[in-house]
Structures are given as C-alpha cells and as structure tokens.
Protein backbone atom coordinates (compact mmCIF):
# COMPACT_ATOMS: atom_id res chain seq x y z
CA UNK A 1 9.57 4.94 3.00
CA UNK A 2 13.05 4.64 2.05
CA UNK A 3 12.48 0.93 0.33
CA UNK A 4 9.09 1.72 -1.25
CA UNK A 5 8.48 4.05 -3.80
CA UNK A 6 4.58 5.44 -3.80
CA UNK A 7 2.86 7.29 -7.05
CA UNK A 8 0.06 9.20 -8.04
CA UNK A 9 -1.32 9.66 -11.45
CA UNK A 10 -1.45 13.45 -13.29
CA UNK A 11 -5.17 14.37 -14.20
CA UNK A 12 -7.76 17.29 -13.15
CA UNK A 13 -8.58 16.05 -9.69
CA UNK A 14 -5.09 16.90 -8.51
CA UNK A 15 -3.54 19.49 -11.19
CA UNK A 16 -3.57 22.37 -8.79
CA UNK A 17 -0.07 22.69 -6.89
CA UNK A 18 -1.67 22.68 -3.27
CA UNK A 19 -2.81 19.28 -3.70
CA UNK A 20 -0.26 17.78 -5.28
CA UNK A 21 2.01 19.09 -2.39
CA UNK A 22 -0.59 17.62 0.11
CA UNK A 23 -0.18 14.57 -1.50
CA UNK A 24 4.04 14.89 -1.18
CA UNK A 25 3.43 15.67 1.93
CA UNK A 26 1.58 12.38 2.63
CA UNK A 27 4.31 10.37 1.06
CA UNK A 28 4.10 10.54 -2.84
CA UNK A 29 7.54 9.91 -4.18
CA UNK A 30 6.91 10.77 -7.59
CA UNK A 31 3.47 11.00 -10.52
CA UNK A 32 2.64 9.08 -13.63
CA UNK A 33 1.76 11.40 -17.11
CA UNK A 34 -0.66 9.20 -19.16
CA UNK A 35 0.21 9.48 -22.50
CA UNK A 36 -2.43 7.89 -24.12
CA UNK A 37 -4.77 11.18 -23.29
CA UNK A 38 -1.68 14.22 -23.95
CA UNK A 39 1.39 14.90 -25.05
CA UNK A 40 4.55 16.41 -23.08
CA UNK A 41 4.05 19.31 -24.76
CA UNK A 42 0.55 19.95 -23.91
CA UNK A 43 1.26 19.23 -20.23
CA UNK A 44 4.06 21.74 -19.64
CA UNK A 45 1.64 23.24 -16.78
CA UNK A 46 0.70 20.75 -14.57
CA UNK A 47 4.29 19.66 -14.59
CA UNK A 48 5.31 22.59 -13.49
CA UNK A 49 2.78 22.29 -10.75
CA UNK A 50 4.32 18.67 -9.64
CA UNK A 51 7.90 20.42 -9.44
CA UNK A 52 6.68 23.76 -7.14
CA UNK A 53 4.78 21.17 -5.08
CA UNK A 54 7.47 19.12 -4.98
CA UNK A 55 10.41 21.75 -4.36
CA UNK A 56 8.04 23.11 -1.53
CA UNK A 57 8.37 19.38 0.41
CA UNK A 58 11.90 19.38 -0.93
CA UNK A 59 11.59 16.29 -2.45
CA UNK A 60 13.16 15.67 -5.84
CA UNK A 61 10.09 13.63 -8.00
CA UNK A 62 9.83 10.78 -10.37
CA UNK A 63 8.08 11.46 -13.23
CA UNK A 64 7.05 8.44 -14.85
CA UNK A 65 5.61 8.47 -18.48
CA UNK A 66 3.47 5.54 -19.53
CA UNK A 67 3.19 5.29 -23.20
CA UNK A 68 0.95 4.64 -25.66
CA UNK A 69 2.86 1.57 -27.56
CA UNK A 70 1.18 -1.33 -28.69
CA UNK A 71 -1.98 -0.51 -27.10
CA UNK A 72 -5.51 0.01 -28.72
CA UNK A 73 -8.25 3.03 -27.60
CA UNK A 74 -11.11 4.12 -28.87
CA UNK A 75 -11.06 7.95 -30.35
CA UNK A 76 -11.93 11.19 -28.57
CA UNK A 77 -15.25 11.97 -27.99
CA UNK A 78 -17.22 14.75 -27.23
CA UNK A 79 -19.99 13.20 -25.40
CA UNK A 80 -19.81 9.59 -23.87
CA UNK A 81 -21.85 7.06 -24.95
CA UNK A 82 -23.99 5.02 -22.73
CA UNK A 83 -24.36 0.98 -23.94
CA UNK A 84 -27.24 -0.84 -22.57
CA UNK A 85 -27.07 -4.09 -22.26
CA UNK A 86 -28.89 -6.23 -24.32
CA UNK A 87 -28.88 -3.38 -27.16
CA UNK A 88 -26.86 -2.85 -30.30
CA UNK A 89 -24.86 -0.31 -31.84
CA UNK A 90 -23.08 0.59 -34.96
CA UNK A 91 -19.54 -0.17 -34.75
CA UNK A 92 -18.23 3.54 -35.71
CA UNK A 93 -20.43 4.02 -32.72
CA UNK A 94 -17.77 2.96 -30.59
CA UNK A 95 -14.80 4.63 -32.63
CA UNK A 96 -12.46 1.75 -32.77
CA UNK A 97 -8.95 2.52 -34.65
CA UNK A 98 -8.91 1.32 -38.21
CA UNK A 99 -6.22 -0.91 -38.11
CA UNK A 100 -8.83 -3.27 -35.84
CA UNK A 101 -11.49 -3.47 -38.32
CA UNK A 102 -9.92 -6.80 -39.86
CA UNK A 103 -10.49 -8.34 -36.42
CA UNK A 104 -14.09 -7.28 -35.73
CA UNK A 105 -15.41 -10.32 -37.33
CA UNK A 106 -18.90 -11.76 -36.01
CA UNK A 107 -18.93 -13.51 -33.31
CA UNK A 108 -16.12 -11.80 -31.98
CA UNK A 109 -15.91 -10.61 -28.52
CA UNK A 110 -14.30 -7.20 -27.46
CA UNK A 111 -13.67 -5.52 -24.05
CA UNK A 112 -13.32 -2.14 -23.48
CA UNK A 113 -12.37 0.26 -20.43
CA UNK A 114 -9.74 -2.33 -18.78
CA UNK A 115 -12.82 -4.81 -18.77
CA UNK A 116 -15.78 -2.60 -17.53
CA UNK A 117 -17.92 -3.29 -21.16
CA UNK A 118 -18.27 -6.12 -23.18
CA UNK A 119 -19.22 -6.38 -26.57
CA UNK A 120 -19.87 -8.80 -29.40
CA UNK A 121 -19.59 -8.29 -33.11
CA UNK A 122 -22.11 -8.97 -35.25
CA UNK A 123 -22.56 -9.68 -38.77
CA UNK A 124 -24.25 -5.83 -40.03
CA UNK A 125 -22.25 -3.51 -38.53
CA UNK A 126 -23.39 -3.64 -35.62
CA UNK A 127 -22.50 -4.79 -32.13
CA UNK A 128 -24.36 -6.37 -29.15
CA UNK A 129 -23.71 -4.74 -25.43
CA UNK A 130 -23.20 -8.04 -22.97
CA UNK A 131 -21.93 -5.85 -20.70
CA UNK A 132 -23.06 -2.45 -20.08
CA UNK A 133 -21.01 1.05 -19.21
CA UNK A 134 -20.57 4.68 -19.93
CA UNK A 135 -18.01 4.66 -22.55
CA UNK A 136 -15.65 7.97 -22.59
CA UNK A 137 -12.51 9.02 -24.77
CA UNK A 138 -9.43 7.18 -25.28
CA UNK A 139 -11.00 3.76 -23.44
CA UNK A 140 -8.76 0.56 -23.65
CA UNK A 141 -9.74 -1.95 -26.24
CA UNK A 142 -8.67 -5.96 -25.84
CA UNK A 143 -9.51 -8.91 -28.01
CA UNK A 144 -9.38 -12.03 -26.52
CA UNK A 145 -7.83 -14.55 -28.32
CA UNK A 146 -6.55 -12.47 -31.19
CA UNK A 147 -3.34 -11.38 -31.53
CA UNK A 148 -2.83 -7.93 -33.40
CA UNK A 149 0.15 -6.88 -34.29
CA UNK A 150 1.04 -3.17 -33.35
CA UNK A 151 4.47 -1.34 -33.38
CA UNK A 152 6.40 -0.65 -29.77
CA UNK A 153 6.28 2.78 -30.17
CA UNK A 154 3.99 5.13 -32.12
CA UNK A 155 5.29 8.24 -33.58
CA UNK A 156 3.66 10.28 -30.70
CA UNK A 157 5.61 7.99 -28.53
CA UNK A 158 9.27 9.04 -30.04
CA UNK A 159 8.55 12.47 -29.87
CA UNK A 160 7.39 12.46 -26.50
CA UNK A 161 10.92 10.87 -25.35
CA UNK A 162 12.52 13.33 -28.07
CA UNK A 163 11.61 16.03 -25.35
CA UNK A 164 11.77 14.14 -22.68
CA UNK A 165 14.90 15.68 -20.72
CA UNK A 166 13.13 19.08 -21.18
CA UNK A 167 10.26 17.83 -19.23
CA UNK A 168 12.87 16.14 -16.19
CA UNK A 169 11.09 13.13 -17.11
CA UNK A 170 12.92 10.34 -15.14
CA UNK A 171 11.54 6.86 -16.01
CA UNK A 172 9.09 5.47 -19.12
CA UNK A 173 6.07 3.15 -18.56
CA UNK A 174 6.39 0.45 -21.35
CA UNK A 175 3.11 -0.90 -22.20
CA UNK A 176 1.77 -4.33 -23.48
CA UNK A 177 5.44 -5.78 -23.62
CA UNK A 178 5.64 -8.99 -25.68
CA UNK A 179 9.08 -10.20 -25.52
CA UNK A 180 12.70 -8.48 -25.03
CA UNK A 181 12.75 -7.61 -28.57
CA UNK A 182 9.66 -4.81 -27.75
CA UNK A 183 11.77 -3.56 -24.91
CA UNK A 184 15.48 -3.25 -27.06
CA UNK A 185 13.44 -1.41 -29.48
CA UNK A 186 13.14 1.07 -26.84
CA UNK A 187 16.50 1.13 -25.61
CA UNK A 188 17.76 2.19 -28.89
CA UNK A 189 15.28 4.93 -29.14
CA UNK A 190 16.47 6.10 -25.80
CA UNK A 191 19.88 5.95 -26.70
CA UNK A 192 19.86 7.49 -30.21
CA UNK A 193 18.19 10.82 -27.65
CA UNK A 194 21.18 10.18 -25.23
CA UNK A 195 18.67 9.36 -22.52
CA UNK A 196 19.11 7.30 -19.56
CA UNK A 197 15.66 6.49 -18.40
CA UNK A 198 14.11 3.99 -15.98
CA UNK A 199 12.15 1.31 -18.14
CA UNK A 200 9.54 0.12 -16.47
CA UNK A 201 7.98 -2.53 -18.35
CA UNK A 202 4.15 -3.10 -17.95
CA UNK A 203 2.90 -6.92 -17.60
CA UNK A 204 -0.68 -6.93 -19.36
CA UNK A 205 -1.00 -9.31 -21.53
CA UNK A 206 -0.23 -13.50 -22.03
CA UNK A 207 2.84 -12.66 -24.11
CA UNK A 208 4.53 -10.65 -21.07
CA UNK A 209 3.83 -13.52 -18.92
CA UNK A 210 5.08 -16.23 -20.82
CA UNK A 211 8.14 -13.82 -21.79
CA UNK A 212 8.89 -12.57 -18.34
CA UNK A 213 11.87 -13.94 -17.27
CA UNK A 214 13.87 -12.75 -20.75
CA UNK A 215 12.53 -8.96 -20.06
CA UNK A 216 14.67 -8.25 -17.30
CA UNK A 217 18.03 -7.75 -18.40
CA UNK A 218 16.26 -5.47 -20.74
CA UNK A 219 14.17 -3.50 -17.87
CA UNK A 220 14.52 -2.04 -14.50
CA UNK A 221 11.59 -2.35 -13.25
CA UNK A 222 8.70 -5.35 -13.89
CA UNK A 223 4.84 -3.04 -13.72
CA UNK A 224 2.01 -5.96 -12.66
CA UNK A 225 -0.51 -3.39 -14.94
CA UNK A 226 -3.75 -5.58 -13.59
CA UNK A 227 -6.59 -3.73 -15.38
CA UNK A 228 -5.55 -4.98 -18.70
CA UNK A 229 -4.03 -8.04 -17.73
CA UNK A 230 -7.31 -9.01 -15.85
CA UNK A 231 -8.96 -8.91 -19.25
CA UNK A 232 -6.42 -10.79 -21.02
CA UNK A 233 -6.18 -13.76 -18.60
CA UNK A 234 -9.56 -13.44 -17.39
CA UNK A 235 -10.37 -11.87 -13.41
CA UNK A 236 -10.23 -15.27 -11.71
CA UNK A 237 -6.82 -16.37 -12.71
CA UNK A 238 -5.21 -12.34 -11.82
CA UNK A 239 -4.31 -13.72 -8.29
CA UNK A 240 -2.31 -16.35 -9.44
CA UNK A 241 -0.82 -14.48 -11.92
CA UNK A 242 0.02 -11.75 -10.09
CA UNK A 243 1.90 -14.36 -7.24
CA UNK A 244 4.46 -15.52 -9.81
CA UNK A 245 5.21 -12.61 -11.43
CA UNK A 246 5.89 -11.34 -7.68
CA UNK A 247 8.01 -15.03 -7.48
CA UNK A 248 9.68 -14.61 -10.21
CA UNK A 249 10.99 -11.16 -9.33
CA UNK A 250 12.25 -12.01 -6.17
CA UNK A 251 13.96 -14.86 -8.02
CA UNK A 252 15.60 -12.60 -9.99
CA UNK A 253 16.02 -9.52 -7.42
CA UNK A 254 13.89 -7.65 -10.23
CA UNK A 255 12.39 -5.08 -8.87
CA UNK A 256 8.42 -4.74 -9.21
CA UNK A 257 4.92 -2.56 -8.96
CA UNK A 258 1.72 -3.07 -8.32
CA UNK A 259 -1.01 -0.96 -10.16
CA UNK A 260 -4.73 -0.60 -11.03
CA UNK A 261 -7.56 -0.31 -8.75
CA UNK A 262 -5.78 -0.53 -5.46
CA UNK A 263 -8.17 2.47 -4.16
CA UNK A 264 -11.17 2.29 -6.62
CA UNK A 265 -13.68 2.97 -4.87
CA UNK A 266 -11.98 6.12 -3.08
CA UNK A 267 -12.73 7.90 -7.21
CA UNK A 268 -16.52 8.10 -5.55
CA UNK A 269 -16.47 7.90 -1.99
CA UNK A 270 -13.74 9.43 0.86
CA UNK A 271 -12.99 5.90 2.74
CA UNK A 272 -12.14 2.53 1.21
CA UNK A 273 -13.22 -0.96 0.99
CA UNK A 274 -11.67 -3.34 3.58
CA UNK A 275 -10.61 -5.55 0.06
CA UNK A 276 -8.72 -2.47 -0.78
CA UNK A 277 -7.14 -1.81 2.31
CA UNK A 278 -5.40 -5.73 2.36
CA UNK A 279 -4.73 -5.61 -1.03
CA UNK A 280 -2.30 -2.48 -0.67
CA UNK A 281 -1.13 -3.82 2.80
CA UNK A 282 -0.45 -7.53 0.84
CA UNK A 283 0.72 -5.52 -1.99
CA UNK A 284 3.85 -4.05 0.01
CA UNK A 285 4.58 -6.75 2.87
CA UNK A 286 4.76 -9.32 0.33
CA UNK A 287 7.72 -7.18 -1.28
CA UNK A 288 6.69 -4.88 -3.88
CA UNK A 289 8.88 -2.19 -4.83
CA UNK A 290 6.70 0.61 -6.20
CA UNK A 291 2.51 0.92 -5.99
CA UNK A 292 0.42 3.19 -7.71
CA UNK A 293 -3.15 5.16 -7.58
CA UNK A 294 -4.70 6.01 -11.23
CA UNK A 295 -7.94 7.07 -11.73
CA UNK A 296 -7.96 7.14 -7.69
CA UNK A 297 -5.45 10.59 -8.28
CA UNK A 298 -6.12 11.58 -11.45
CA UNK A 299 -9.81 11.86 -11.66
CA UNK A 300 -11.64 10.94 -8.30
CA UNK A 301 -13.39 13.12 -6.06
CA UNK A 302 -11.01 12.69 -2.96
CA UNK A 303 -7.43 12.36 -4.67
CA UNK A 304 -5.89 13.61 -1.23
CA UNK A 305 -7.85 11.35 1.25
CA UNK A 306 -6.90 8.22 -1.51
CA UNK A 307 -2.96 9.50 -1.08
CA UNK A 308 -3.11 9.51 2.38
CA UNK A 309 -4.97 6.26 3.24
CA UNK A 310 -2.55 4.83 0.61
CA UNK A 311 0.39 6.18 2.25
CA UNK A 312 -0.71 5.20 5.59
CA UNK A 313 -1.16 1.30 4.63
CA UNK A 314 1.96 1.26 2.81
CA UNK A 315 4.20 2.20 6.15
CA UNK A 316 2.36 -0.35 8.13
CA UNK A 317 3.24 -2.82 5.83
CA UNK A 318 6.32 -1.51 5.03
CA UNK A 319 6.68 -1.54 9.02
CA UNK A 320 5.95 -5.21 9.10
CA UNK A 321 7.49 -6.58 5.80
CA UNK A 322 10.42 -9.12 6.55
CA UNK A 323 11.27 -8.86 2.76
C-alpha cells in the first residue's frame, strides 16, 4: 500500500509482540501512543514490543504520538461510574479539571466520551444525565458553545517530545488546533529539541475548520479527528464537514487522515457493520492519505480480525482509487 499509510492504536488488546506483528503482517504501517492516558516514559515496553514486531516483518514503523494539548478529560478513576439517564449527580462526581468549573454554569450542556454522554448543569452542584453511559478515566469533555481557553501544549506534553528521539518517535498528533499560531507554537518546541517530526494536525473543533486553509504551511499532515469534531459541529453536519476538509486538501495537495470509529463495532464483535465497511472503502478511494483504528486496536476484543478487515478494504479501494 505504497500510497496509503494504515495505523493502529497502542493499548492492552494488542501490547503483546505476536499481535502487533500479526497486525504488520496484515498491513499496519505504523501505531498511535495516546498520550492523554501515559507518558513516553511509562511506555518504554510496549514500544519495544512495536519495534521486535516490526523488525520481525522488516518494516521500519511510524510512531505517531497524539498529545494531550488543548484538550479537556475527566481524572483517573478507580471504578467507572454508571449515569442513568434521567438521574443526577454531583459534579466532583464526574471529576472535571478545575480550570472548567467557571463554565459549568446552569443550564449548561456538557458532552463527554467523544459524545457517548450528555449532561446538563444545574444550579446545586449537581448535574442531570440526558444521555446515559459508563463513564471511565481520562474521558473527553466538550462544551458546546463555549470557548475555553487552554494552552497548546501542557507541560506533560514538552517533556514527552523532550524524549522523544529516545523513543524513535517519528510524527506528533496535534490536537484541537485553533489557528496556525497553535501549530508554530509547536514548531518552536520541536526545534528548540532539534527535532524534525511529522505534525499532524487534528481537525476537531469549529476553530480548525474555519482556520483550515492557514494550517497547512504550518503542518504535514491535516487528521479529520471525527469523534470530537462530531460533538462540536453536531453528528448530522460530520458528512459535510468531513467532504471539504477532504476538498480542501486536495486543493492544496495537503495530505490527510481519516480517524474515529471506522471499525467500532469490531471492539465487541469479530465482523463489521456494512456502514463500516463503505466508510473505510469511501474513506481511501476518495483519496485519503492515512486511516486509523483506535479503540478498535487498542482495547477491543478482536484487534487482529479489525487490522485485517481494515487492511483488506483499504487495498480494494486503494485498487480502485483514480486519485
């Protein structure tokens, strides 16, 4: 797949080196690290799982870090929490960061989990579950409407490209991007550590979208993230969104990925949907340069089966793609 690059995210379901190099076998090209749940440091092993996998197929891997940057997650916990609908909660229930409490006014509403819950703030403390989930560690948190202002990069962030050549880390996942000046803030971090990294920078909000065009002399790459920009633009209007970023890419010969629940339902069962299977096969012929399994890899029950029915669409479309 020498004009489509495939990846698979790090997590438990596929830390062990057999099936990551099952999965390089299938056509991988490289993995994602998610930041937002470890650091470098603490993943020293399962990196060094990707790279015996990898040296096995004699492939040479990407490693892509996504960051945390100007994102918002609710804290570690031990135990998840289950919201029912229709009930309410305390809001240190949920274990928002404190620089959010300003914004949890009443009234207010809140999605969490890349859209899965849904929330409203109330006027005691409290909230009201409008839409119900199991709600883990580290869970994405979006207001609608409200703008809050966060930095680029977090201290865990610099360190983490501080050691980054250590780690052979090739490319970083910028998240949230608002405008170029977000994305030059990272090129001087990378320089001032003498790295030359891929930037990849991740499309998720209304900001990156009505910024888009000025982020790619910045970036090499343009990420269509479409759990978090679902929630920010709302479900129905992702399809159209998604069509001119793609336009706008080729416009620009930027390249482009497409991420986030491209195998979903492969986390719980071994086949996929028939939505999935044209959505990666549309993904690719209509001239995508990268796609990319999360949860799918990191934490479903068949990571290998998801990597190989990914694969497998990918060359047909590949196959078929006048792009």
């Amino acid at each position: 797949m020498k004009k489509l690059k495939i990846y698979g995210t790090l997590g438990p379901a596929c830390q062990k080196a057999e099936v990551l190099e099952n999965m390089f076998r299938t056509g991988m090209s490289g993995v994602r690290l998610n930041l937002s749940h470890t650091t470098l440091s603490q993943s020293k092993e399962i990196l060094g799982q990707v790279f015996q996998a990898a040296q096995r197929c004699k492939i040479q891997p990407e490693i892509l870090i996504d960051m945390i940057g100007p994102e918002i997650r609710t804290g570690k916990r031990e135990r998840a929490l289950i919201l029912e609908k229709g009930k309410s909660y305390f809001l240190s229930q949920l274990r928002f960061p404190d620089f959010v409490k300003p914004y949890c006014i009443p009234g207010q509403h809140v999605l969490v989990d890349d859209g899965k819950m849904e929330i409203e703030i109330q006027d005691n403390g409290q909230v009201q579950v409008l839409r119900e989930g199991i709600l883990e560690s580290r869970k994405t948190v979006f207001f609608p409407g409200v703008q809050i202002d966060c930095p680029a990069l977090t201290e865990q962030d610099v360190e983490n490209l501080r050691v980054a050549k250590d780690y052979g880390v090739t490319g970083i996942m910028q998240p949230f991007v608002r405008g170029p000046r977000d994305l030059a803030h990272v090129k001087k971090v990378l320089d001032s550590f003498g790295l030359s990294l891929k930037v990849l920078a991740k499309i998720e909000n209304q900001d990156g979208i009505d910024h888009l065009e000025s982020l790619f002399p910045y970036c090499d790459e343009i990420v269509i993230a479409r759990g978090d920009l679902g929630s920010s633009i709302g479900l129905c209007q992702l399809p159209r969104i998604q069509r001119r970023i793609e336009a706008a890419c080729h416009k620009h010969h930027k390249p482009y990925m497409v991420v986030t629940e491209m195998l979903d339902s492969m986390q719980r069962q071994p086949t996929p949907t028939r939505a999935e299977v044209n959505d990666i096969y549309d993904a690719v012929i209509r001239g995508a340069s990268s796609i990319m399994l999360t949860g799918e890899s990191a934490k479903g029950k068949y990571p290998e089966e998801a990597m190989r029915y990914f694969c497998t669409i990918a060359q047909m479309a590949l196959e078929d793609r006048k792009i």
